[in-house]
Protein backbone atom coordinates (compact mmCIF):
# COMPACT_ATOMS: atom_id res chain seq x y z
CA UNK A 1 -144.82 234.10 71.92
CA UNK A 2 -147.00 235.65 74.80
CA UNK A 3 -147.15 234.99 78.51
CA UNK A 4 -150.62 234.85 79.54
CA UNK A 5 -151.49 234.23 83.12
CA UNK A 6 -154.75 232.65 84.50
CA UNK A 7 -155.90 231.59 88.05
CA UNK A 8 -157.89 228.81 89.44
CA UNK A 9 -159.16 228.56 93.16
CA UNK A 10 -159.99 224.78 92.57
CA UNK A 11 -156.31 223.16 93.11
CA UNK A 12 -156.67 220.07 96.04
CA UNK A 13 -153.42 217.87 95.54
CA UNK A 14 -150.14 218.35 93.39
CA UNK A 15 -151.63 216.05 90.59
CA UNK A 16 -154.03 218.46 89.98
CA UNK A 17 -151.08 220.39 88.41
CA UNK A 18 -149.82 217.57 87.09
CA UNK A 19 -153.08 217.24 85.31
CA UNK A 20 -153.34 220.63 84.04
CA UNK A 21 -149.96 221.52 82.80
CA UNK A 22 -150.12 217.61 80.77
CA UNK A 23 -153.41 219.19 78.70
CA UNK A 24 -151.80 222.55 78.20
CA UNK A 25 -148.60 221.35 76.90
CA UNK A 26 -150.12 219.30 74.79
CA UNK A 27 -152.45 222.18 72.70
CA UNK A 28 -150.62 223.18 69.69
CA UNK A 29 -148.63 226.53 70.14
CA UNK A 30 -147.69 225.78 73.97
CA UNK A 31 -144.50 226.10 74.71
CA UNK A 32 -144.60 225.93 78.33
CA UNK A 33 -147.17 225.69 81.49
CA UNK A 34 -146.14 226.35 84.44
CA UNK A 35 -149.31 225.94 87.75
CA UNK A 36 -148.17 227.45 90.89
CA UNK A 37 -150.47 224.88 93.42
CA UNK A 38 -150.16 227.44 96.40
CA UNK A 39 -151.24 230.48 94.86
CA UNK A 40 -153.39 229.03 91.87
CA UNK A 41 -151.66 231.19 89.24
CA UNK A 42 -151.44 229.19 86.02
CA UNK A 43 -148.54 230.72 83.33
CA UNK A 44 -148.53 229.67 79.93
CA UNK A 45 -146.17 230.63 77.59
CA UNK A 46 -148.11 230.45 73.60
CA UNK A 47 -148.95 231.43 70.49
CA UNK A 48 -151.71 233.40 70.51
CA UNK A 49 -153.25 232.27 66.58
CA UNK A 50 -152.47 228.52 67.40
CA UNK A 51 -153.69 228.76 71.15
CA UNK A 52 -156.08 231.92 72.17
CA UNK A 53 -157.14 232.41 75.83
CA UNK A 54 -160.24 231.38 75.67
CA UNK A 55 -158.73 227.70 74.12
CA UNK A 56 -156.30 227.61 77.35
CA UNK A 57 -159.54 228.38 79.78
CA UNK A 58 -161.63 225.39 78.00
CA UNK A 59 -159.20 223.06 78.07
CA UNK A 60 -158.64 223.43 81.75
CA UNK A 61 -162.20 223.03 82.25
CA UNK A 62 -162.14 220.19 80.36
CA UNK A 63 -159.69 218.64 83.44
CA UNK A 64 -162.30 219.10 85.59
CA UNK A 65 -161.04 223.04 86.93
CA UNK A 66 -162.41 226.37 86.70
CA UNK A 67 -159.70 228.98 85.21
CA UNK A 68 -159.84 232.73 84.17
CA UNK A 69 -157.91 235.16 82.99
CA UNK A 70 -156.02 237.12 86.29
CA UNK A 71 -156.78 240.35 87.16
CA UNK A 72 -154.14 242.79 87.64
């Protein structure tokens, strides 16, 4: 299991995290998706094979938001 974290700048209301963490938990190889609405950091917990990065990024998108991976 791997902790990845992305951000998104995009958050207007708590149901946009609502939203979000709904569509990631539902990708196969999710365990857990956690969107901090203050700060826009986005931590999912995954299997990298079952759900890669780039997988996590599109289905955000696909709610609507813009997501990448977080620079350290």
């Amino acid at each position: 299991m791997t902790k990845t974290i992305l951000r998104s700048d995009e958050f207007s209301c708590p149901s946009c995290v609502v939203k979000i963490e709904k569509a990631l938990k539902a990708l196969p190889g999710v365990s857990e998706a956690k969107v901090h609405f203050n700060t826009g950091r986005i931590e999912v917990a995954h299997d990298q094979t079952a759900a890669p990065v780039d997988t996590l990024v599109q289905t955000i998108r696909a709610t609507g938001y813009e997501a990448r991976p977080a620079a350290f």
